[in-house]
C-alpha atoms as a PDB file:
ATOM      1  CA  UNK A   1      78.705 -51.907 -81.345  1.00  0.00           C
ATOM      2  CA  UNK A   2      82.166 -51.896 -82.340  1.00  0.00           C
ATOM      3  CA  UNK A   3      82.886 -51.474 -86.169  1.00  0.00           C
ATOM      4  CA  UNK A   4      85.191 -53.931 -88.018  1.00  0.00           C
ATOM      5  CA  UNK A   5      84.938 -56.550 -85.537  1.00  0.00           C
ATOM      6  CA  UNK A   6      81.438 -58.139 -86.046  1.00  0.00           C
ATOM      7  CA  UNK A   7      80.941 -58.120 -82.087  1.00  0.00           C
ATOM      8  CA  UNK A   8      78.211 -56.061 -81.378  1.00  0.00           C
ATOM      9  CA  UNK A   9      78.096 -54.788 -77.635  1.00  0.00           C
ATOM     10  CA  UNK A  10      74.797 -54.838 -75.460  1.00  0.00           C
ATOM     11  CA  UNK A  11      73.911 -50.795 -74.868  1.00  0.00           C
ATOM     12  CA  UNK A  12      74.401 -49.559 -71.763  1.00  0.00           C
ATOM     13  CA  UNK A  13      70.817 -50.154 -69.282  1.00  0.00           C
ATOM     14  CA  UNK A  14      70.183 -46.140 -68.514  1.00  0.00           C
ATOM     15  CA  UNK A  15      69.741 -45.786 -65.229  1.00  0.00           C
ATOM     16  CA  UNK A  16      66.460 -45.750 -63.554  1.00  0.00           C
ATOM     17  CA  UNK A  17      65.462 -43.306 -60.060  1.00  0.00           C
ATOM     18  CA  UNK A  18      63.719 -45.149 -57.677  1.00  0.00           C
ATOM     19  CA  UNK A  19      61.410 -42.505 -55.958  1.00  0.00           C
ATOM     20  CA  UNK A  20      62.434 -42.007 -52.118  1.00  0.00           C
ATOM     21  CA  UNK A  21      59.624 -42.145 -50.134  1.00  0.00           C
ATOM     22  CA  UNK A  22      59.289 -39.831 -47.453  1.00  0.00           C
ATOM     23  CA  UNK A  23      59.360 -40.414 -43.822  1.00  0.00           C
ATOM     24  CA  UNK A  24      56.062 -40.392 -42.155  1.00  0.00           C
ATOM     25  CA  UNK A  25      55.699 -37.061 -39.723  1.00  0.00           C
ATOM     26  CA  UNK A  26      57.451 -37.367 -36.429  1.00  0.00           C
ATOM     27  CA  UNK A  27      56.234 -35.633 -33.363  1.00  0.00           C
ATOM     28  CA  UNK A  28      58.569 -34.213 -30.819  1.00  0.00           C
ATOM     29  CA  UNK A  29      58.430 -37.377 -28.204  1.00  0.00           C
ATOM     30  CA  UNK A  30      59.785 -39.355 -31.039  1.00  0.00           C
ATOM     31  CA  UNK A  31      57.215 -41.051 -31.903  1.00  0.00           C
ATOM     32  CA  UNK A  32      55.951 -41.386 -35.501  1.00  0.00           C
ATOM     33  CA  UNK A  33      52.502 -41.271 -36.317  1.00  0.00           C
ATOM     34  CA  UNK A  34      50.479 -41.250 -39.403  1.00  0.00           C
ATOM     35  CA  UNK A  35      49.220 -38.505 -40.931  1.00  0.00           C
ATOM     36  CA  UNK A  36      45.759 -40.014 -41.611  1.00  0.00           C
ATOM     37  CA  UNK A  37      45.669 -40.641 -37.923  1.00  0.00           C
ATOM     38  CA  UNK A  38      46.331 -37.108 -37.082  1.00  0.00           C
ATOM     39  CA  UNK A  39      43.899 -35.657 -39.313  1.00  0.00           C
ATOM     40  CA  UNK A  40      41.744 -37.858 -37.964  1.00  0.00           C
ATOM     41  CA  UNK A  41      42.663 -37.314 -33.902  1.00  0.00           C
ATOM     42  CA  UNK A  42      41.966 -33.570 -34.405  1.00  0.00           C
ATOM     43  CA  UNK A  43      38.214 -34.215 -36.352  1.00  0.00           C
ATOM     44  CA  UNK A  44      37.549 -36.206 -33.294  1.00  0.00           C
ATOM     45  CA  UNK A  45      38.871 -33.487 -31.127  1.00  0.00           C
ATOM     46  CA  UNK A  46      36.323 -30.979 -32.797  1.00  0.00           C
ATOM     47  CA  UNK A  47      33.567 -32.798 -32.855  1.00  0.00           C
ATOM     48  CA  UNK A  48      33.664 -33.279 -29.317  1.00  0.00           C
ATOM     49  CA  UNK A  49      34.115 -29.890 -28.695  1.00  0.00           C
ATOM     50  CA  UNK A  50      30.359 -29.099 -30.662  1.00  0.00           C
ATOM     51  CA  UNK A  51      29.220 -32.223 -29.054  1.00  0.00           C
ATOM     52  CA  UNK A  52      29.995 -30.447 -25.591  1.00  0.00           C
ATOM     53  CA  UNK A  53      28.949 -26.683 -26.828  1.00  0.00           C
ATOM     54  CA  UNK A  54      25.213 -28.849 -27.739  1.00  0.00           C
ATOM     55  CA  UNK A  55      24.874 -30.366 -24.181  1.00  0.00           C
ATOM     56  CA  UNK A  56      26.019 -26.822 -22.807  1.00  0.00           C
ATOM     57  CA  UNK A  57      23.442 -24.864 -24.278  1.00  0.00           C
ATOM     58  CA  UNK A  58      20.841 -27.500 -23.607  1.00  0.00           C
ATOM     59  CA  UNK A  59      17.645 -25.189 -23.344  1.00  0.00           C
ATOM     60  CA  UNK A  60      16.539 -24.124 -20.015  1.00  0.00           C
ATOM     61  CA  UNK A  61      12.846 -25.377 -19.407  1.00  0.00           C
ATOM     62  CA  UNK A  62      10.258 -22.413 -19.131  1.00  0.00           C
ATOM     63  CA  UNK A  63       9.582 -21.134 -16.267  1.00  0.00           C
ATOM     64  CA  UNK A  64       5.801 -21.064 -14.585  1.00  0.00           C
ATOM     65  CA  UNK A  65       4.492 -17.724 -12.947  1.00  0.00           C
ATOM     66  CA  UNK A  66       3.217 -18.775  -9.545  1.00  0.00           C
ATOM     67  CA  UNK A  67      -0.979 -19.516  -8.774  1.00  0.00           C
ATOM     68  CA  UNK A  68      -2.240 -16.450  -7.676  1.00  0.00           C
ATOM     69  CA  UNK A  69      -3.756 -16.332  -4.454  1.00  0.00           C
ATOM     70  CA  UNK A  70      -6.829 -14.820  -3.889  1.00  0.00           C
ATOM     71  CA  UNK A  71      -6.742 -12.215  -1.290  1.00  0.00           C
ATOM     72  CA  UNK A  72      -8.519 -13.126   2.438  1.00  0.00           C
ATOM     73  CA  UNK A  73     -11.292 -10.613   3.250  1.00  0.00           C
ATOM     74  CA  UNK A  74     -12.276 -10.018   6.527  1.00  0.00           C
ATOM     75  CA  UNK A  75     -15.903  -9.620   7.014  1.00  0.00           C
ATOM     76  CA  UNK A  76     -16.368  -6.196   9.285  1.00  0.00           C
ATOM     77  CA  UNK A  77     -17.448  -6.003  12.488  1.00  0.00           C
ATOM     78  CA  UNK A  78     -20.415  -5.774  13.418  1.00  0.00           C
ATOM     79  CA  UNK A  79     -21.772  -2.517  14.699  1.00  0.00           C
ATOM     80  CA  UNK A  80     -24.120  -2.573  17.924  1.00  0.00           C
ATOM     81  CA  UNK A  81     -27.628  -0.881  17.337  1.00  0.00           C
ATOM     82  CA  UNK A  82     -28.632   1.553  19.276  1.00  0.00           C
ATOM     83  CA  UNK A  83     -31.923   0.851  21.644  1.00  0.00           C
ATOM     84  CA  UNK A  84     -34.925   2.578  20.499  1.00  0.00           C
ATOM     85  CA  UNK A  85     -35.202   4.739  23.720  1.00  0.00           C
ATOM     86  CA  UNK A  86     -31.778   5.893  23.322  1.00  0.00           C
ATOM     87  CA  UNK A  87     -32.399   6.812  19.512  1.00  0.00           C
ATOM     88  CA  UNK A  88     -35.591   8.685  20.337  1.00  0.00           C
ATOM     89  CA  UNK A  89     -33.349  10.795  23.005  1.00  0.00           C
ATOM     90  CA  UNK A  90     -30.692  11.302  20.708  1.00  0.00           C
ATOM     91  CA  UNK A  91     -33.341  12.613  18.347  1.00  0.00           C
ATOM     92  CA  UNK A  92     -34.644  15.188  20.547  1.00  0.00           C
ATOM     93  CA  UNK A  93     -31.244  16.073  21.717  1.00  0.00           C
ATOM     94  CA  UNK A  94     -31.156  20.193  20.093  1.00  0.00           C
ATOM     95  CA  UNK A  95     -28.147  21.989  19.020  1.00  0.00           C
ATOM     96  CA  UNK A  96     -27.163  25.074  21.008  1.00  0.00           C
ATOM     97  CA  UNK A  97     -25.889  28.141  18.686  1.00  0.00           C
ATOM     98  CA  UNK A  98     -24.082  31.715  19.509  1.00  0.00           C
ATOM     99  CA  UNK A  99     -23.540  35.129  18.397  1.00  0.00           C
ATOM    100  CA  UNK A 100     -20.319  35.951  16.263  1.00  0.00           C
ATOM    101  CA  UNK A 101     -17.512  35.437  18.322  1.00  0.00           C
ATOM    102  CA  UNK A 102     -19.338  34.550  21.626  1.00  0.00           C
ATOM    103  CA  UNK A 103     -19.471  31.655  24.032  1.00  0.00           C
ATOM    104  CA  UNK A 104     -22.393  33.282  26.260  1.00  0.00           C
ATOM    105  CA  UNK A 105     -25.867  31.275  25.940  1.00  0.00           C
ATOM    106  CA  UNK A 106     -28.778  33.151  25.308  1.00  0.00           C
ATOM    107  CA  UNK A 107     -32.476  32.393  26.385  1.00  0.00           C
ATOM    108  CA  UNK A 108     -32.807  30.052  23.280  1.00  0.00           C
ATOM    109  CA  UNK A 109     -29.997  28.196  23.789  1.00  0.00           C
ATOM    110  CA  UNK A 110     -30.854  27.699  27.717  1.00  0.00           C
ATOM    111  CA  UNK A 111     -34.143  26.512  27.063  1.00  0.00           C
ATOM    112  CA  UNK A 112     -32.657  24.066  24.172  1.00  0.00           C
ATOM    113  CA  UNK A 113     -29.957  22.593  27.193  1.00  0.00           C
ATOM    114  CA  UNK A 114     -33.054  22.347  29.725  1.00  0.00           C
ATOM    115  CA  UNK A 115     -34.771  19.854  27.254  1.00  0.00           C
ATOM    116  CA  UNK A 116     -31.315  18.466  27.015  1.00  0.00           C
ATOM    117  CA  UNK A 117     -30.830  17.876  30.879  1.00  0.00           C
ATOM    118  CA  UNK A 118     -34.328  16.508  31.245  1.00  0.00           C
ATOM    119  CA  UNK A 119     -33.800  13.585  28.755  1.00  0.00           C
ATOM    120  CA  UNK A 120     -30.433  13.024  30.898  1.00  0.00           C
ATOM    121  CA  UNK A 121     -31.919  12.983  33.877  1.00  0.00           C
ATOM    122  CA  UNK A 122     -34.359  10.092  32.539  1.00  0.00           C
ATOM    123  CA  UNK A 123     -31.993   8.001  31.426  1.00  0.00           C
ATOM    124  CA  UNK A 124     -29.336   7.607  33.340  1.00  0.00           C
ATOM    125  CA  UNK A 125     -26.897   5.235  31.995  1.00  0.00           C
ATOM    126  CA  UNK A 126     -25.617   7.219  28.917  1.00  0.00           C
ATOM    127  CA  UNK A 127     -23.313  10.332  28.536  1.00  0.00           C
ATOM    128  CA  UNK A 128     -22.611  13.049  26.029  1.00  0.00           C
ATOM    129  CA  UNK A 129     -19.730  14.423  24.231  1.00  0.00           C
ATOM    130  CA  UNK A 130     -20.349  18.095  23.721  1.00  0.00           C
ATOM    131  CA  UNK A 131     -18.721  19.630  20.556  1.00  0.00           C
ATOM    132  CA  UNK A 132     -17.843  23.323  20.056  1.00  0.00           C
ATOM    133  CA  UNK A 133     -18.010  24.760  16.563  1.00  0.00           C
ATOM    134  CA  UNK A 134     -17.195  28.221  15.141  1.00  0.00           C
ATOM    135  CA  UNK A 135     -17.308  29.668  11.415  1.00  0.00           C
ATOM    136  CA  UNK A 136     -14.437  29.938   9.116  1.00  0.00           C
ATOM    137  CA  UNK A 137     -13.372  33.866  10.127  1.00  0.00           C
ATOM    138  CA  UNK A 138     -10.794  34.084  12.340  1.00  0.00           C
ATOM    139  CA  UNK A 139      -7.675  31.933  12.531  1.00  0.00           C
ATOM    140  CA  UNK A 140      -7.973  28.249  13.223  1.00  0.00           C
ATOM    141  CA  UNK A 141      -6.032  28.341  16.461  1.00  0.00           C
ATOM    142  CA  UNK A 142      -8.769  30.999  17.784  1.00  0.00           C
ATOM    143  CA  UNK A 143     -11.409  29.489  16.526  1.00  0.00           C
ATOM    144  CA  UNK A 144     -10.400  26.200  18.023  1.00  0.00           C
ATOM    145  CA  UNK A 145      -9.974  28.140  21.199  1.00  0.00           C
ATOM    146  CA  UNK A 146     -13.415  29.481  20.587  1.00  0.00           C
ATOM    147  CA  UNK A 147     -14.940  26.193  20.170  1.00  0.00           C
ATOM    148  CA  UNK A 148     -13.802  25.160  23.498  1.00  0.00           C
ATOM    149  CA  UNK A 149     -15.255  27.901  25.003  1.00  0.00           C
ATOM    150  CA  UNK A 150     -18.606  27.270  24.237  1.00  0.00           C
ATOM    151  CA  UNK A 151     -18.698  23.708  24.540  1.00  0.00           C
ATOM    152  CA  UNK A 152     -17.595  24.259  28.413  1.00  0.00           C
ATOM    153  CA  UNK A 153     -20.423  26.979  28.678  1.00  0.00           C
ATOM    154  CA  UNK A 154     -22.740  24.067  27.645  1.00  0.00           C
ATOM    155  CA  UNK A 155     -21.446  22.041  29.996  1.00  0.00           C
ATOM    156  CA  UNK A 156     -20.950  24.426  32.825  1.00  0.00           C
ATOM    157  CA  UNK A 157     -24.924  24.771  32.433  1.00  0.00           C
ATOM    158  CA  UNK A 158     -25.909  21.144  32.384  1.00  0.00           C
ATOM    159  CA  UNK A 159     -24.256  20.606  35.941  1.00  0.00           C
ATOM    160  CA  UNK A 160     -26.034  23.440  37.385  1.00  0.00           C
ATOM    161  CA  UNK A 161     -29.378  21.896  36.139  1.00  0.00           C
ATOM    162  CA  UNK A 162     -28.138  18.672  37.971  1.00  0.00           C
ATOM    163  CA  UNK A 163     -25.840  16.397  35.806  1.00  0.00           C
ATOM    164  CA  UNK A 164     -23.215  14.472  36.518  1.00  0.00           C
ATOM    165  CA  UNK A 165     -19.898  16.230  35.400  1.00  0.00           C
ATOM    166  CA  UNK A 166     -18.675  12.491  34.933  1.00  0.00           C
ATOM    167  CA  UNK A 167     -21.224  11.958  31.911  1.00  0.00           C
ATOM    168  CA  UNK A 168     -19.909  14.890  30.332  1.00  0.00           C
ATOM    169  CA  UNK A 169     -16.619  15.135  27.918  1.00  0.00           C
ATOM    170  CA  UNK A 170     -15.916  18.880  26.035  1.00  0.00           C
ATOM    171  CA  UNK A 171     -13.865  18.850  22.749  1.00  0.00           C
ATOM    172  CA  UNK A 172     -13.570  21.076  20.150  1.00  0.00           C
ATOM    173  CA  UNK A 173     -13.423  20.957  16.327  1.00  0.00           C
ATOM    174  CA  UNK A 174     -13.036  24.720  15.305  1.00  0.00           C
ATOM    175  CA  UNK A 175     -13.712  25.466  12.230  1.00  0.00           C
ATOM    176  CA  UNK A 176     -13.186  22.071  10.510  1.00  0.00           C
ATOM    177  CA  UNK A 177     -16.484  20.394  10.257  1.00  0.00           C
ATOM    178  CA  UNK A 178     -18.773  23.303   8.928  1.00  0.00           C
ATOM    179  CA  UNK A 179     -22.497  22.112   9.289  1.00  0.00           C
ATOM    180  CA  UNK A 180     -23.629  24.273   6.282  1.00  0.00           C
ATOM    181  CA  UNK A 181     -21.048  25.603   3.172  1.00  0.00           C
ATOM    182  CA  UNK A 182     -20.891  28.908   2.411  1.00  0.00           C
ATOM    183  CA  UNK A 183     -19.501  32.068   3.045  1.00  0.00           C
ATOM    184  CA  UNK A 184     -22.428  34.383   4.159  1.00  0.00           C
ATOM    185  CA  UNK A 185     -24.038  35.152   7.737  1.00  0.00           C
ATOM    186  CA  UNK A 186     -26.464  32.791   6.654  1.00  0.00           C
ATOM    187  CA  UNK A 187     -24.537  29.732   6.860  1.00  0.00           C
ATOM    188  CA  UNK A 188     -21.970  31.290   9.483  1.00  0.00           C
ATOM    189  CA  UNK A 189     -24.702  31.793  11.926  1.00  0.00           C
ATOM    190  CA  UNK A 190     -25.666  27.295  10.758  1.00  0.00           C
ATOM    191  CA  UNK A 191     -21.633  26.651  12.159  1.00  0.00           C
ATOM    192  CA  UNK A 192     -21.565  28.518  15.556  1.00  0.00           C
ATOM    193  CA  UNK A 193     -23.030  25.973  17.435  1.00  0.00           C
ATOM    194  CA  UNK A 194     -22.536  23.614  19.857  1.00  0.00           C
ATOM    195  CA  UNK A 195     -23.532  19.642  19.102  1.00  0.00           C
ATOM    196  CA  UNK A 196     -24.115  16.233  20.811  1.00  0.00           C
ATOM    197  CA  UNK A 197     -22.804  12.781  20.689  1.00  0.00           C
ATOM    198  CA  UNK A 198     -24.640  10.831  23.220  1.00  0.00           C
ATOM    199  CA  UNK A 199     -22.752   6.844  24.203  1.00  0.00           C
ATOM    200  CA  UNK A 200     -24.194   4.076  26.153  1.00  0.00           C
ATOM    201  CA  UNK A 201     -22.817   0.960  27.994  1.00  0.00           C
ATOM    202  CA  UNK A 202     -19.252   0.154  27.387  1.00  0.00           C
ATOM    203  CA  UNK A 203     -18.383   1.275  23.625  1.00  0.00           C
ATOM    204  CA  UNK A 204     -21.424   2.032  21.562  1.00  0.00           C
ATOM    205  CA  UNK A 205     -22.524   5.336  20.388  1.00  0.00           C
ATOM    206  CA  UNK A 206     -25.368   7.452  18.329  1.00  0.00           C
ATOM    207  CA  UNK A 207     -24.776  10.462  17.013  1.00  0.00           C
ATOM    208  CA  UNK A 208     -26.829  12.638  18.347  1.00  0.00           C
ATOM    209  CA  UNK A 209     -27.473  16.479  16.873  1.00  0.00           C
ATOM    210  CA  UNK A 210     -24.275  15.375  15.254  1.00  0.00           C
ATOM    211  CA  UNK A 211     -25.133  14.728  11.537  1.00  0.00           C
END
């Protein structure tokens, strides 16, 4: 108001700010979107991430050991008995033995291979294996050696008492299959010896003087 005049003048309105409001975000195509849709593009952007992680690690179904199989047996063969006649021979079949470190038969050993050649002669469809033993003294190379020896003086005496050399095979085992264990004369003089394994027809076999 103006003194002295009686006017009074209207007081200046102050001036008032309007708040500016802010542009919403722009992205670098140009294009403006809102923030509450960004926020919200990214949420959906993580959650599908977990939902992918949860089908990714789906858990792997447990595995089954396999039904065991029981294992197939075969039942043996069987094994072909040996006639009676033939087991009776085989039974009286004697075992030939020799002084240490011979291959010479004496007069009990010829009279043992006589009985021997008799049962032969009676039957005349089987043959005999003759094996030559020795004791453990001497090196196994001579006493193989040995062995041989004195199953081929067994033999060498059946022919001459009239059998076939074709029923009669020589082989020698040495040392390795001691009749009696020990290491005296008592059971050296038991493992110089000669045995018998006496066959028939095509394969079978009874073991003679051989235990």
């Amino acid at each position: 108001m103006r003194e002295g005049t009686g006017w009074r003048l209207a007081e200046p309105v102050p001036h008032l700010k309007v708040p500016r409001r802010h542009p919403s975000p722009v992205l670098s195509t140009g294009q403006e979107f809102p923030m509450k849709q960004t926020v919200s593009v990214a949420a959906m952007a993580v959650l599908g991430g977990a939902v992918a992680l949860g089908i990714g690690c789906k858990k792997k179904p447990a595995e089954t050991a396999p039904a065991a199989v029981a294992p197939v047996t075969e039942a043996p063969a069987p094994v072909e008995e040996a006639p009676a006649e033939v087991q009776e021979m085989a039974l009286n079949f004697s075992r030939v033995y020799f002084e240490f470190d011979q291959a010479t038969l004496n007069a009990a050993s010829k009279a043992a291979l006589d009985s021997n050649a008799e049962i032969m002669k009676k039957k005349t469809d089987i043959k005999v294996e003759i094996q030559g033993h020795a004791d453990e003294r001497g090196t196994t190379d001579y006493n193989l050696a040995l062995g041989t020896r004195r199953a081929q003086a067994v033999r060498d005496y059946l022919v001459a008492q009239g059998i076939a050399p074709s029923r009669l095979t020589v082989v020698s085992y040495g040392e390795e299959r001691p009749l009696v264990q020990g290491h005296s004369e008592t059971a050296w003089s038991q493992n110089r010896r000669a045995e018998f394994r006496i066959t028939w027809g095509d394969a079978g076999n009874v073991q003679g003087t051989v235990p």
